[in-house]
PDB file of N, CA and C in Angstrom:
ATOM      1  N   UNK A   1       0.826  -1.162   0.000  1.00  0.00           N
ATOM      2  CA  UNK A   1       0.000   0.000   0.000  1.00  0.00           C
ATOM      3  C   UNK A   1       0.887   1.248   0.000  1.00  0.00           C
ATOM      4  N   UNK A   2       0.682   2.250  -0.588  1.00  0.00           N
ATOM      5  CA  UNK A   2       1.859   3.478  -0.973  1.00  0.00           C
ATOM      6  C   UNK A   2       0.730   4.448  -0.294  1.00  0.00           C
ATOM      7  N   UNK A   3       1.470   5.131   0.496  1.00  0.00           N
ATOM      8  CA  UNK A   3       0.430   6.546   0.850  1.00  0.00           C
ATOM      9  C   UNK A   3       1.456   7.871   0.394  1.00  0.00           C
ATOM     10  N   UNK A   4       0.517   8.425  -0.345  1.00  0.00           N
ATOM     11  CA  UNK A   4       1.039   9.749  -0.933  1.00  0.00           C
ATOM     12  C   UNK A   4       0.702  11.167  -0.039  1.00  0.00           C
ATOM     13  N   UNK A   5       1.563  11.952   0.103  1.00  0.00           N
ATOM     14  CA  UNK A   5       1.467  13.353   0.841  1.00  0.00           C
ATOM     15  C   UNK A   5       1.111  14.575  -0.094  1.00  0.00           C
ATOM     16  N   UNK A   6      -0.073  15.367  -0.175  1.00  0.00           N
ATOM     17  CA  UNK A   6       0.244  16.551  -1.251  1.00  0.00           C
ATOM     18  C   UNK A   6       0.267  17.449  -0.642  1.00  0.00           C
ATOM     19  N   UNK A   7       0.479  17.543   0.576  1.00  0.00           N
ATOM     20  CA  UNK A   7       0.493  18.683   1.320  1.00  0.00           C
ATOM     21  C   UNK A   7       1.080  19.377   2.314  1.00  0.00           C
ATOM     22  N   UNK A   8       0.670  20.018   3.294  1.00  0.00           N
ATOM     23  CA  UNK A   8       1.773  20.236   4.777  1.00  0.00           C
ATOM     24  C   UNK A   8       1.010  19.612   5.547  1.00  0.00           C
ATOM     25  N   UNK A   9       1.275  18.960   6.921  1.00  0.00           N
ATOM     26  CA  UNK A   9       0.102  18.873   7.691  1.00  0.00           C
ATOM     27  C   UNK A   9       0.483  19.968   8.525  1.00  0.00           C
ATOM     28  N   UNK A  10      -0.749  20.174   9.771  1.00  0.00           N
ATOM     29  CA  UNK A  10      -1.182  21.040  10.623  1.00  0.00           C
ATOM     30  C   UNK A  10       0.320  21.664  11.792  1.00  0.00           C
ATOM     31  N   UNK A  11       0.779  20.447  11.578  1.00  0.00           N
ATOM     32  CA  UNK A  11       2.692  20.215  12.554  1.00  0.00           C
ATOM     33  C   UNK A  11       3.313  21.197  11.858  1.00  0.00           C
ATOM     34  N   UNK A  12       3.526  20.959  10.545  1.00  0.00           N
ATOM     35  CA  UNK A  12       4.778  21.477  10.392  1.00  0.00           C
ATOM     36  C   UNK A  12       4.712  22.531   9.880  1.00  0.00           C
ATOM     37  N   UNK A  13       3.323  23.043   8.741  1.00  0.00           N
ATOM     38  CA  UNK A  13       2.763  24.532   9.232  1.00  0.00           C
ATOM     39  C   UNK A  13       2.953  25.385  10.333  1.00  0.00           C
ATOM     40  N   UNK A  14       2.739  24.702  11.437  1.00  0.00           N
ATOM     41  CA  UNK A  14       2.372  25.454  12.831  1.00  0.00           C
ATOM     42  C   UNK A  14       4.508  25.669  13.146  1.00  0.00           C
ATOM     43  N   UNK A  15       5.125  24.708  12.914  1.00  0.00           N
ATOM     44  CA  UNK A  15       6.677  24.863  13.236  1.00  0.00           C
ATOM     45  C   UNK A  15       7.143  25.896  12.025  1.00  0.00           C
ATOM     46  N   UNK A  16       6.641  25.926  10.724  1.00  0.00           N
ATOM     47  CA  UNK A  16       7.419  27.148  10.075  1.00  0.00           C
ATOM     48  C   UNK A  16       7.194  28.731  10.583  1.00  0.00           C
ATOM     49  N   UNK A  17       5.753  28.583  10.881  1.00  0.00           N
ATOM     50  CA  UNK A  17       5.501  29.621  11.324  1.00  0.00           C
ATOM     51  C   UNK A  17       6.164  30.778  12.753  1.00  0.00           C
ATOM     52  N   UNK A  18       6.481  29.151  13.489  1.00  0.00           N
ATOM     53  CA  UNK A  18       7.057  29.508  14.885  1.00  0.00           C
ATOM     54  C   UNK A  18       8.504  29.986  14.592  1.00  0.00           C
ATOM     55  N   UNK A  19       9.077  29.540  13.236  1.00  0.00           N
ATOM     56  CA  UNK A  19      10.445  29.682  12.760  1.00  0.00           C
ATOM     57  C   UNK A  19      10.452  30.982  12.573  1.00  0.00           C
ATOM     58  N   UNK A  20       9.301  30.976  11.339  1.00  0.00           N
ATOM     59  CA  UNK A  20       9.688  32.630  10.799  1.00  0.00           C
ATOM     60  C   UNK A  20       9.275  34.022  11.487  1.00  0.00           C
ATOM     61  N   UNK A  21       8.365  33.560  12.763  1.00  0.00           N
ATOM     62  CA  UNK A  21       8.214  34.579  13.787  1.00  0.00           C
ATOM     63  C   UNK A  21       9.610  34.937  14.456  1.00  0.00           C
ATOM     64  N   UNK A  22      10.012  34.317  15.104  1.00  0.00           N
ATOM     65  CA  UNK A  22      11.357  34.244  15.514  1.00  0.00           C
ATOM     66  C   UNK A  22      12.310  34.883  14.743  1.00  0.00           C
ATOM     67  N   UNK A  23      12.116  34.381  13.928  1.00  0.00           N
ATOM     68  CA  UNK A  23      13.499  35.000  12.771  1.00  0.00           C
ATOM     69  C   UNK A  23      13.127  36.754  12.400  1.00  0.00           C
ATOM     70  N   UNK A  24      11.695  36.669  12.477  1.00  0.00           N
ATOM     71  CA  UNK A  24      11.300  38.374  12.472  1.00  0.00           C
ATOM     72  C   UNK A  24      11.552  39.282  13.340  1.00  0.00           C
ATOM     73  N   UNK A  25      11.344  38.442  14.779  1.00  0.00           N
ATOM     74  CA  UNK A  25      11.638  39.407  15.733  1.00  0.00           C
ATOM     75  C   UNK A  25      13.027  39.809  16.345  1.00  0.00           C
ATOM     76  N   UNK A  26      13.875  38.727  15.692  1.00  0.00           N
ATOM     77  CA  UNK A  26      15.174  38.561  16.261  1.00  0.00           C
ATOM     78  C   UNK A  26      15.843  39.904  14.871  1.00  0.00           C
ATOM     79  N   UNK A  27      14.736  40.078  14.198  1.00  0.00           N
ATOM     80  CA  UNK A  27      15.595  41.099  13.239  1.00  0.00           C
ATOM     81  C   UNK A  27      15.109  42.788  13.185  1.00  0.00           C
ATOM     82  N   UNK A  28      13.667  42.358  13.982  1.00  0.00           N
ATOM     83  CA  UNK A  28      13.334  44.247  14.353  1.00  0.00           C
ATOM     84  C   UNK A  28      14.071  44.420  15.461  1.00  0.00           C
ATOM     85  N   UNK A  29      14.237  43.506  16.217  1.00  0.00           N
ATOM     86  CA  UNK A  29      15.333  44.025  17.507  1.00  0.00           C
ATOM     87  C   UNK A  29      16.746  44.687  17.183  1.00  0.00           C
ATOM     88  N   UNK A  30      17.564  44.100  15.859  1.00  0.00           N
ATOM     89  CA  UNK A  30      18.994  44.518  15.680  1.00  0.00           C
ATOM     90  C   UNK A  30      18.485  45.246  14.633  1.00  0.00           C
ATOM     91  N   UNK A  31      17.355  45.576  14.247  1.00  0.00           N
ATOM     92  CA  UNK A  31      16.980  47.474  13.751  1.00  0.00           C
ATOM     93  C   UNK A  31      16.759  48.061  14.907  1.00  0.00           C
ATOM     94  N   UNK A  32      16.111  47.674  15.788  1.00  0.00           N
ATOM     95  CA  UNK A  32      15.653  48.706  16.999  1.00  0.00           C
ATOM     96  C   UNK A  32      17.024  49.101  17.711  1.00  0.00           C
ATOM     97  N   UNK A  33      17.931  48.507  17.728  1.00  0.00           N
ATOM     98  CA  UNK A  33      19.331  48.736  18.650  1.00  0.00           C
ATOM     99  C   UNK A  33      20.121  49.243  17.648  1.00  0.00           C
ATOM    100  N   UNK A  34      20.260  48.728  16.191  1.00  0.00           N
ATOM    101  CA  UNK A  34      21.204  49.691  15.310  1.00  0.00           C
ATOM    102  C   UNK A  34      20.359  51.433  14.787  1.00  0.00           C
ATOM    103  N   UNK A  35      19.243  51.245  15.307  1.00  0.00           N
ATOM    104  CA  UNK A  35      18.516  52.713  15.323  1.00  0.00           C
ATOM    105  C   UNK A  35      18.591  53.860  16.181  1.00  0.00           C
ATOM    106  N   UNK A  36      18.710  53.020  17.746  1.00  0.00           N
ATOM    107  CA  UNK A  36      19.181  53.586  18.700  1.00  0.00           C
ATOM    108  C   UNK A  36      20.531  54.159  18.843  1.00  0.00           C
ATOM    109  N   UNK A  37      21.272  53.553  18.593  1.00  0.00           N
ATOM    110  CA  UNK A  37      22.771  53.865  18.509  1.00  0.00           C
ATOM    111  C   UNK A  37      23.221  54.691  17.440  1.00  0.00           C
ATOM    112  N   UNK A  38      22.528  54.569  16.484  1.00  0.00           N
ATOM    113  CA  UNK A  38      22.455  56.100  15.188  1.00  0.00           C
ATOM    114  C   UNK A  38      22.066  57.342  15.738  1.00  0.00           C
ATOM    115  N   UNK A  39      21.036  57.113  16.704  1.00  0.00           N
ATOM    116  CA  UNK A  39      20.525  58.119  16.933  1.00  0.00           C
ATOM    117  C   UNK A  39      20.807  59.454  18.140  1.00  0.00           C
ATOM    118  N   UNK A  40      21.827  58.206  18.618  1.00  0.00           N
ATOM    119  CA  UNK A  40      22.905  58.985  19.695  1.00  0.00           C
ATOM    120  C   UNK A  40      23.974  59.254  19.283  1.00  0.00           C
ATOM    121  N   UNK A  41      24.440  59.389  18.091  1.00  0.00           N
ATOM    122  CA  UNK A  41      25.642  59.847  17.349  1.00  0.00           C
ATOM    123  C   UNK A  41      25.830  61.462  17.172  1.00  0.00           C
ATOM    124  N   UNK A  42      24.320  62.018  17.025  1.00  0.00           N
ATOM    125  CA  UNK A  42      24.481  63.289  16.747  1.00  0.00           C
ATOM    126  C   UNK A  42      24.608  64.284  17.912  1.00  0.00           C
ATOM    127  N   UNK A  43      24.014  64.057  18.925  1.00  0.00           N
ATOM    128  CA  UNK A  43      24.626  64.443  20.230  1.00  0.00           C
ATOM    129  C   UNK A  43      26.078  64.529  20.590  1.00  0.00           C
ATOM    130  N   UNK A  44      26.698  63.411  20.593  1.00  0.00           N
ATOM    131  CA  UNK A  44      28.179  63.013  21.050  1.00  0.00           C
ATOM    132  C   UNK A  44      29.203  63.610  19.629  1.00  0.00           C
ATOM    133  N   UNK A  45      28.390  64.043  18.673  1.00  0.00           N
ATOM    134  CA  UNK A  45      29.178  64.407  17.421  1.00  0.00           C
ATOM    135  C   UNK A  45      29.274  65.953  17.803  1.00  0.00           C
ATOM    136  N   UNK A  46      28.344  66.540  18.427  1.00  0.00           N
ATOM    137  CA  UNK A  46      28.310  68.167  18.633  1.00  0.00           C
ATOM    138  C   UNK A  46      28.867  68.479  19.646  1.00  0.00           C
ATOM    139  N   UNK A  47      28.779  67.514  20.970  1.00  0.00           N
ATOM    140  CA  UNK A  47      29.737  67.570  22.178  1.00  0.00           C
ATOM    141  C   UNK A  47      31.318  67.741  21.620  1.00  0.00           C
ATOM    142  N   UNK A  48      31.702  67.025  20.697  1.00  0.00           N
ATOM    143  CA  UNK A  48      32.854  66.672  20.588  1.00  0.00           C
ATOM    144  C   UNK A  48      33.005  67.926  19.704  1.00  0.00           C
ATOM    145  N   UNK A  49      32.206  68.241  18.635  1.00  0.00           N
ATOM    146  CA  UNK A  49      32.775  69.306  18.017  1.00  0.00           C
ATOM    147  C   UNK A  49      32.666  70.920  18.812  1.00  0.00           C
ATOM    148  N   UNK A  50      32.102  71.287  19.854  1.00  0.00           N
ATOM    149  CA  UNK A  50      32.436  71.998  21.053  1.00  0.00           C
ATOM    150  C   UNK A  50      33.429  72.074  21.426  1.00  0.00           C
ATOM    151  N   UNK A  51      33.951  71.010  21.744  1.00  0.00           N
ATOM    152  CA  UNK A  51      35.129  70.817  22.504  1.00  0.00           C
ATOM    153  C   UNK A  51      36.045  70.729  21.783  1.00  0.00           C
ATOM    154  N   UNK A  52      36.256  70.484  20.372  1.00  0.00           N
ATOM    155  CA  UNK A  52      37.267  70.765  19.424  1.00  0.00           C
ATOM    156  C   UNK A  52      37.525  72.351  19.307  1.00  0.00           C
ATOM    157  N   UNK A  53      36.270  73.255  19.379  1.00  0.00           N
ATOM    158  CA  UNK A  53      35.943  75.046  18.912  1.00  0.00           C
ATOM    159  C   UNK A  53      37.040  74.843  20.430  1.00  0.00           C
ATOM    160  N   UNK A  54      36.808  75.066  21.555  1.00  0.00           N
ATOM    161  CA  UNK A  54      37.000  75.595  22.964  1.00  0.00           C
ATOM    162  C   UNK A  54      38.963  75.565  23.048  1.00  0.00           C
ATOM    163  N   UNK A  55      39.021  74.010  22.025  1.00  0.00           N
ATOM    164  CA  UNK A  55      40.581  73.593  21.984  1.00  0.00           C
ATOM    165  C   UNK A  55      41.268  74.574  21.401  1.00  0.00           C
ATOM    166  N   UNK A  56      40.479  74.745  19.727  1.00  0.00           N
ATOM    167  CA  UNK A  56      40.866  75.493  19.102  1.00  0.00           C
ATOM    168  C   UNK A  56      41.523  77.229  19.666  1.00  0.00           C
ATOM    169  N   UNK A  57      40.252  77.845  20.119  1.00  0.00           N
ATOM    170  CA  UNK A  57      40.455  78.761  20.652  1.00  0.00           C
ATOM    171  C   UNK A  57      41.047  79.056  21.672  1.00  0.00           C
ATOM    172  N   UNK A  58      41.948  78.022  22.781  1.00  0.00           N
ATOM    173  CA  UNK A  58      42.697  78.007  24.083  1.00  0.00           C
ATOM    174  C   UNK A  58      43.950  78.232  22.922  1.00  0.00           C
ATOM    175  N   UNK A  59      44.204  77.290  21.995  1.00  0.00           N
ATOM    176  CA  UNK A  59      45.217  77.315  21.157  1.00  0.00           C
ATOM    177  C   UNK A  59      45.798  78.303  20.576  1.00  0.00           C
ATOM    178  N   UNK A  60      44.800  79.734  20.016  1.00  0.00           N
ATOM    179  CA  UNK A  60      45.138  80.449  19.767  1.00  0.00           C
ATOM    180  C   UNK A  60      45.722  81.571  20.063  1.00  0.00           C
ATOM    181  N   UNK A  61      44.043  81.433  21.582  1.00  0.00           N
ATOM    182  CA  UNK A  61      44.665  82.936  22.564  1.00  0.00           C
ATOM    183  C   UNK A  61      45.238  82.776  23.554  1.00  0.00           C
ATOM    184  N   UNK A  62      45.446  81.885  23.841  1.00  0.00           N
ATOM    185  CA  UNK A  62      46.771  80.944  25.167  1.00  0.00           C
ATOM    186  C   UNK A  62      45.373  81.123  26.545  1.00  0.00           C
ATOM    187  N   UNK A  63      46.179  80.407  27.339  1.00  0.00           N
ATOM    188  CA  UNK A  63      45.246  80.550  28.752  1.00  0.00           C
ATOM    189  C   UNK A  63      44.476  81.099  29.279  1.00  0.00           C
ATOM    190  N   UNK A  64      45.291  82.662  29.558  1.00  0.00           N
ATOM    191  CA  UNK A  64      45.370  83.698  29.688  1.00  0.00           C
ATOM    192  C   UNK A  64      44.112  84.280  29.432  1.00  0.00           C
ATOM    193  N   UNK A  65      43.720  84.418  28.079  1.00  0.00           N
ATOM    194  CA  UNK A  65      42.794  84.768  27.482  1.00  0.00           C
ATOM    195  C   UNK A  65      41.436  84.158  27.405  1.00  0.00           C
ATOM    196  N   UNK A  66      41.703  82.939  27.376  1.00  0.00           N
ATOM    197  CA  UNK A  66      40.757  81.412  27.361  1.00  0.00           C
ATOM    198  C   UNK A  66      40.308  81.173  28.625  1.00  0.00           C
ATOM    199  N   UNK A  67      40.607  81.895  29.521  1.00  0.00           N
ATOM    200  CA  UNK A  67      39.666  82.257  31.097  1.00  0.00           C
ATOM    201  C   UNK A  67      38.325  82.853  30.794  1.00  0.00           C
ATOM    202  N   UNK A  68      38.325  83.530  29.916  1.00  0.00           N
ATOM    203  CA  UNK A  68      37.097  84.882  30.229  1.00  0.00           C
ATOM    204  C   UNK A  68      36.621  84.275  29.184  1.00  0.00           C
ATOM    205  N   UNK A  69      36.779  83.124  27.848  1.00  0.00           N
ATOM    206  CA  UNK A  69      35.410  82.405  26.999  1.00  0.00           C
ATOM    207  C   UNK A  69      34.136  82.101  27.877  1.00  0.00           C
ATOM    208  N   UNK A  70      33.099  82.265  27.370  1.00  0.00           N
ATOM    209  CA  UNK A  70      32.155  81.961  27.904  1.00  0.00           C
ATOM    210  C   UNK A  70      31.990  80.430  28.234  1.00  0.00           C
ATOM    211  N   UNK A  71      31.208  80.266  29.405  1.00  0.00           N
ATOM    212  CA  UNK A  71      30.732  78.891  29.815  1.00  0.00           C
ATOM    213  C   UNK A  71      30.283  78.332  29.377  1.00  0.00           C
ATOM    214  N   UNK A  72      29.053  78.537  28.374  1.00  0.00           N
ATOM    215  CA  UNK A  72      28.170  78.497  27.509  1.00  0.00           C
ATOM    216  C   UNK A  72      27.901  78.146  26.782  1.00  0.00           C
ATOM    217  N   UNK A  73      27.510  77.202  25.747  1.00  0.00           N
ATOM    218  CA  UNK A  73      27.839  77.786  23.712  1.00  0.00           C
ATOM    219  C   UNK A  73      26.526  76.962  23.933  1.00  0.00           C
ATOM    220  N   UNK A  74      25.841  77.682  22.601  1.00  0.00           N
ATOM    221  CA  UNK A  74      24.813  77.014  21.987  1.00  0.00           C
ATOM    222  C   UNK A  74      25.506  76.386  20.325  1.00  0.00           C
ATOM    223  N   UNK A  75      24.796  75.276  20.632  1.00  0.00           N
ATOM    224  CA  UNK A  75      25.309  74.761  18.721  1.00  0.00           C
ATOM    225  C   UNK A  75      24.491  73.270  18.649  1.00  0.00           C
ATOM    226  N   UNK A  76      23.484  73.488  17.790  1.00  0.00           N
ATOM    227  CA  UNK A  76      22.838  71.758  17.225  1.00  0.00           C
ATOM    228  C   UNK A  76      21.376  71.977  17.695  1.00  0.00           C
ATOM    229  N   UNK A  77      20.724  73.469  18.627  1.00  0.00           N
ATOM    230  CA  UNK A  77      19.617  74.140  19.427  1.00  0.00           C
ATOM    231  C   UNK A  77      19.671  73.543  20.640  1.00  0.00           C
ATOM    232  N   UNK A  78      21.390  72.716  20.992  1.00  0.00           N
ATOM    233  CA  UNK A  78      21.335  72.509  22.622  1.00  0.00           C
ATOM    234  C   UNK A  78      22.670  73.426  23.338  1.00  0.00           C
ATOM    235  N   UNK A  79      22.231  73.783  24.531  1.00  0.00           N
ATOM    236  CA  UNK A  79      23.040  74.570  24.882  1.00  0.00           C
ATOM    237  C   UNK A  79      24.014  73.765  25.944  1.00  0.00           C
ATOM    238  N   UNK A  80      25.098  73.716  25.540  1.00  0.00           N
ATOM    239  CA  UNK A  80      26.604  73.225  26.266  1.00  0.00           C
ATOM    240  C   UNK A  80      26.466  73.834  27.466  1.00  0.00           C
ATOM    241  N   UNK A  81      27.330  73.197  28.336  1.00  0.00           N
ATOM    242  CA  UNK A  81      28.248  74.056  28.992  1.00  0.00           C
ATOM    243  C   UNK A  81      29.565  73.636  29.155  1.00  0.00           C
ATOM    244  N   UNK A  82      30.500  74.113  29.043  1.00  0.00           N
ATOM    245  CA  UNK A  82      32.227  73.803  28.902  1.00  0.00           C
ATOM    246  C   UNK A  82      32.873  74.680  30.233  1.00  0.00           C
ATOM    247  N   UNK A  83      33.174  73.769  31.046  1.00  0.00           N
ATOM    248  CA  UNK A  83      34.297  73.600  31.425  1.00  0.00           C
ATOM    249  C   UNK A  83      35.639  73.053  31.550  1.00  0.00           C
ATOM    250  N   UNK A  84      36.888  73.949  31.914  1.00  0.00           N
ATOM    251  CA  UNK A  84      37.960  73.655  31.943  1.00  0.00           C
ATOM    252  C   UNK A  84      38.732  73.244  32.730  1.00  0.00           C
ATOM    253  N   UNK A  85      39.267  73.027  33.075  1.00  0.00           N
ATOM    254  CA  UNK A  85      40.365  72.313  34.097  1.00  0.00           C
ATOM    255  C   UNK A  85      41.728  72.548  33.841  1.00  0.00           C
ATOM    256  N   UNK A  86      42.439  73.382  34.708  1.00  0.00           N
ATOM    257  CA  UNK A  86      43.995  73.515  34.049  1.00  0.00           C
ATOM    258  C   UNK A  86      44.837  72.885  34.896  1.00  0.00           C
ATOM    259  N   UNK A  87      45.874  72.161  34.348  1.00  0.00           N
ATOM    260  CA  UNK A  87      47.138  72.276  35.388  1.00  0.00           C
ATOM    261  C   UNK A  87      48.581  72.367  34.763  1.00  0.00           C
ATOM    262  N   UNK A  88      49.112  73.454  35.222  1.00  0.00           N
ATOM    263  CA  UNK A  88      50.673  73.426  34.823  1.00  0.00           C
ATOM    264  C   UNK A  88      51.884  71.890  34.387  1.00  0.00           C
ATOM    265  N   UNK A  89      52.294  72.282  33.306  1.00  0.00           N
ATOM    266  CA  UNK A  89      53.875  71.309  33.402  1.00  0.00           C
ATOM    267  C   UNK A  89      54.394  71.770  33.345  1.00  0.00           C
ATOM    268  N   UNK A  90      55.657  70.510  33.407  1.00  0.00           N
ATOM    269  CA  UNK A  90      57.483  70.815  33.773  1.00  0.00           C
ATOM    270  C   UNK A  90      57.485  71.890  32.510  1.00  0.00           C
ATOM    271  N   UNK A  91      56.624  71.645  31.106  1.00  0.00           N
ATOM    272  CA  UNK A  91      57.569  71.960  30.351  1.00  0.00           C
ATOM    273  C   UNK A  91      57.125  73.368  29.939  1.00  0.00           C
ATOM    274  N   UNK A  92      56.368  74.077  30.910  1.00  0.00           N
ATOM    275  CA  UNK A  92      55.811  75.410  30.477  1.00  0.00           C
ATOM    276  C   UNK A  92      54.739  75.846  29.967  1.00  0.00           C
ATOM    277  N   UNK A  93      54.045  74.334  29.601  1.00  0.00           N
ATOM    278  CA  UNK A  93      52.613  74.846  29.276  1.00  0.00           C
ATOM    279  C   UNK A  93      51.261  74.320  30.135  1.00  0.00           C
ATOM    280  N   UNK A  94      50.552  74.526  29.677  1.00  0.00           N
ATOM    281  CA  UNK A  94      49.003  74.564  30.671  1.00  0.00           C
ATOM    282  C   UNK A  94      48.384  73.088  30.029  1.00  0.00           C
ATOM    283  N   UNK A  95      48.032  72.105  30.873  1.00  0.00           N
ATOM    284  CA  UNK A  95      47.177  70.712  30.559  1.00  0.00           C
ATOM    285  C   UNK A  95      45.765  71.517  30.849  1.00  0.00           C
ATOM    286  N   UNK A  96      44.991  71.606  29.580  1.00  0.00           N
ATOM    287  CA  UNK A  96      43.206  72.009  29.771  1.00  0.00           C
ATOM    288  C   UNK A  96      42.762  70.792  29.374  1.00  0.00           C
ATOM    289  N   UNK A  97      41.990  70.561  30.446  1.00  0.00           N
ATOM    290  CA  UNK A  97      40.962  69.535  30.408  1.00  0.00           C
ATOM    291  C   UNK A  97      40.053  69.970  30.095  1.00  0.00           C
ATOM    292  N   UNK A  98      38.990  69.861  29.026  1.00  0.00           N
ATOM    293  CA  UNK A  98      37.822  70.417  28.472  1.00  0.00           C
ATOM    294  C   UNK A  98      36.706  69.436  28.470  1.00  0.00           C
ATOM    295  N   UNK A  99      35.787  69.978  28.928  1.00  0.00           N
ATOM    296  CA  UNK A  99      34.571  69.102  29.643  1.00  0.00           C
ATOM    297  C   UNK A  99      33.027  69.448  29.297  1.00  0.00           C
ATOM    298  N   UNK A 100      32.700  69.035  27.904  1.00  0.00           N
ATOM    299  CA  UNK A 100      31.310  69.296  27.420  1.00  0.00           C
ATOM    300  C   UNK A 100      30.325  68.520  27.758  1.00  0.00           C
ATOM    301  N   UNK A 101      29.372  69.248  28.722  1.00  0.00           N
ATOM    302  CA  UNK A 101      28.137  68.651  29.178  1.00  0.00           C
ATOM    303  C   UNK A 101      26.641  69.326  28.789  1.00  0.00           C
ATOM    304  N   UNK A 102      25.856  68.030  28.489  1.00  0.00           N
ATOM    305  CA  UNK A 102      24.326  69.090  28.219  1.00  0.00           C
ATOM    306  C   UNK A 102      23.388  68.224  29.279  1.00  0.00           C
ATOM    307  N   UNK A 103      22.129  68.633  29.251  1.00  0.00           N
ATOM    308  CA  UNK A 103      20.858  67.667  29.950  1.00  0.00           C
ATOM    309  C   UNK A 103      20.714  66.438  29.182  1.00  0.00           C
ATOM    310  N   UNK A 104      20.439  65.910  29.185  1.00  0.00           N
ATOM    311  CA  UNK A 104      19.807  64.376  28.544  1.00  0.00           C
ATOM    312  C   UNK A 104      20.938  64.426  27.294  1.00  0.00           C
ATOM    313  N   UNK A 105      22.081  64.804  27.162  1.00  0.00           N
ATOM    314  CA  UNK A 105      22.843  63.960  26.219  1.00  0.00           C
ATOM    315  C   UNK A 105      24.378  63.650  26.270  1.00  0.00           C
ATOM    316  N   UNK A 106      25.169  62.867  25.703  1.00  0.00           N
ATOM    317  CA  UNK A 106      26.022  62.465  25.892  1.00  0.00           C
ATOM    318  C   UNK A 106      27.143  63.359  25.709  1.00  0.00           C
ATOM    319  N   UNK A 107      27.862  64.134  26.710  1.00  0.00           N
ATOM    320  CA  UNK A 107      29.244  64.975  26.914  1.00  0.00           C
ATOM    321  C   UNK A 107      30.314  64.439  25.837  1.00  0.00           C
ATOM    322  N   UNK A 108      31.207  65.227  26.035  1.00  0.00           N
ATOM    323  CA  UNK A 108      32.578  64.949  25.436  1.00  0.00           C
ATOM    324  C   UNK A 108      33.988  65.593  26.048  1.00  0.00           C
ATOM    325  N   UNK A 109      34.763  64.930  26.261  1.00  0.00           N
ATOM    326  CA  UNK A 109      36.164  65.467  27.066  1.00  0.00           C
ATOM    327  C   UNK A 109      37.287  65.419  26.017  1.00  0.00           C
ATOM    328  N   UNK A 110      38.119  65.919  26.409  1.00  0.00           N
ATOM    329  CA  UNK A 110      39.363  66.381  25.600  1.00  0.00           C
ATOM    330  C   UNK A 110      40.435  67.143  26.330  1.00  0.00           C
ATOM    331  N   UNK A 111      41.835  67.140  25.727  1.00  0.00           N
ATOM    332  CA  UNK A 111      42.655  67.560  26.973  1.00  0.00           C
ATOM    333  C   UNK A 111      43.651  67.795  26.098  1.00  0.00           C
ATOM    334  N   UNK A 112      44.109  69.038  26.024  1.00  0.00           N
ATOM    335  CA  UNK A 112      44.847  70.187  25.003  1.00  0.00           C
ATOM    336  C   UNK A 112      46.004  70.714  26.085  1.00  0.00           C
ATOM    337  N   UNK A 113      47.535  70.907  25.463  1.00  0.00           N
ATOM    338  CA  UNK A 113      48.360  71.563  25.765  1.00  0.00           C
ATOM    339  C   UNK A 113      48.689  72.853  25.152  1.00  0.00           C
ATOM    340  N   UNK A 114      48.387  74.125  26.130  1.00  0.00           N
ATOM    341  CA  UNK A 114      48.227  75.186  25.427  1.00  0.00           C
ATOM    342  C   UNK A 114      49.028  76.220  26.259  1.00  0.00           C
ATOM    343  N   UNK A 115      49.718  77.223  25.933  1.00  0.00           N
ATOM    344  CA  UNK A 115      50.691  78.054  26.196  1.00  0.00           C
ATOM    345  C   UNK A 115      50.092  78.911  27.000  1.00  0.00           C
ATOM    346  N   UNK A 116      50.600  79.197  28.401  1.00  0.00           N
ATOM    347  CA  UNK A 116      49.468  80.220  29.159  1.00  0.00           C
ATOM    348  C   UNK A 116      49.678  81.552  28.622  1.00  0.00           C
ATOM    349  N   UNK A 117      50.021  81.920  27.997  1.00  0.00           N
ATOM    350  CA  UNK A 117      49.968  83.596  27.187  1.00  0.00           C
ATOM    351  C   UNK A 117      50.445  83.802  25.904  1.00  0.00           C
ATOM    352  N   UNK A 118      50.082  84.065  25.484  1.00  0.00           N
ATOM    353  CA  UNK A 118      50.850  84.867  24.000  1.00  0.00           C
ATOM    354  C   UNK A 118      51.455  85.393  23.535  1.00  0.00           C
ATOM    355  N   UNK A 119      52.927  85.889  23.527  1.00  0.00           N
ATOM    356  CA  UNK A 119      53.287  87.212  23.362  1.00  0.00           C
ATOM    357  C   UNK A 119      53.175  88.121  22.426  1.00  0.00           C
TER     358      UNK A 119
END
């Protein structure tokens, strides 16, 4: 007696299905986390480019001068605030620690050797 199959039965329907659910959700999740992590880039990209301007400008006008920059900066419609941190070396110049912080987003630090005056 030969018995012929033309079809799926009710089993293994019910197991592809359980497959390809799985396989769906296991793939909106690594969109939902590679979305998230895009989306905190632009924050930590403006922190950092703050703190590149603050470097820049210690660089130019030495220490000295780079006291009286403002605390402040607006840039991206969030407003920074930068602080510095100095400490002297052996070799004559000023270690600034530069320290960009906002509310709800991710800071950026940086740490520049810059000449305490200009002549």
């Amino acid at each position: 007696m030969r018995v012929t199959s033309h079809g799926f039965t009710l089993i293994e329907l019910l197991v592809a299905v359980a497959i390809l659910s799985i396989g769906t959700m296991a793939a909106y999740r690594s969109f939902d986390a590679a979305q998230r992590g895009i989306g905190g880039q632009l924050p930590r990209a403006l922190a950092a480019e703050v703190a590149l301007n603050r470097a820049a400008e210690l660089r130019l006008s030495g220490m000295s001068a780079g006291r009286s920059l403002p605390a402040q900066v607006r840039m991206g419609r969030t407003d920074w605030r930068v602080e510095v941190a100095e400490r002297s070396t052996a070799g004559g110049l000023i270690e600034a620690e530069i320290r960009v912080t906002a509310p709800d987003s991710p800071g950026a630090r940086m740490v520049v050797y810059v000449p305490g005056a200009l002549p």
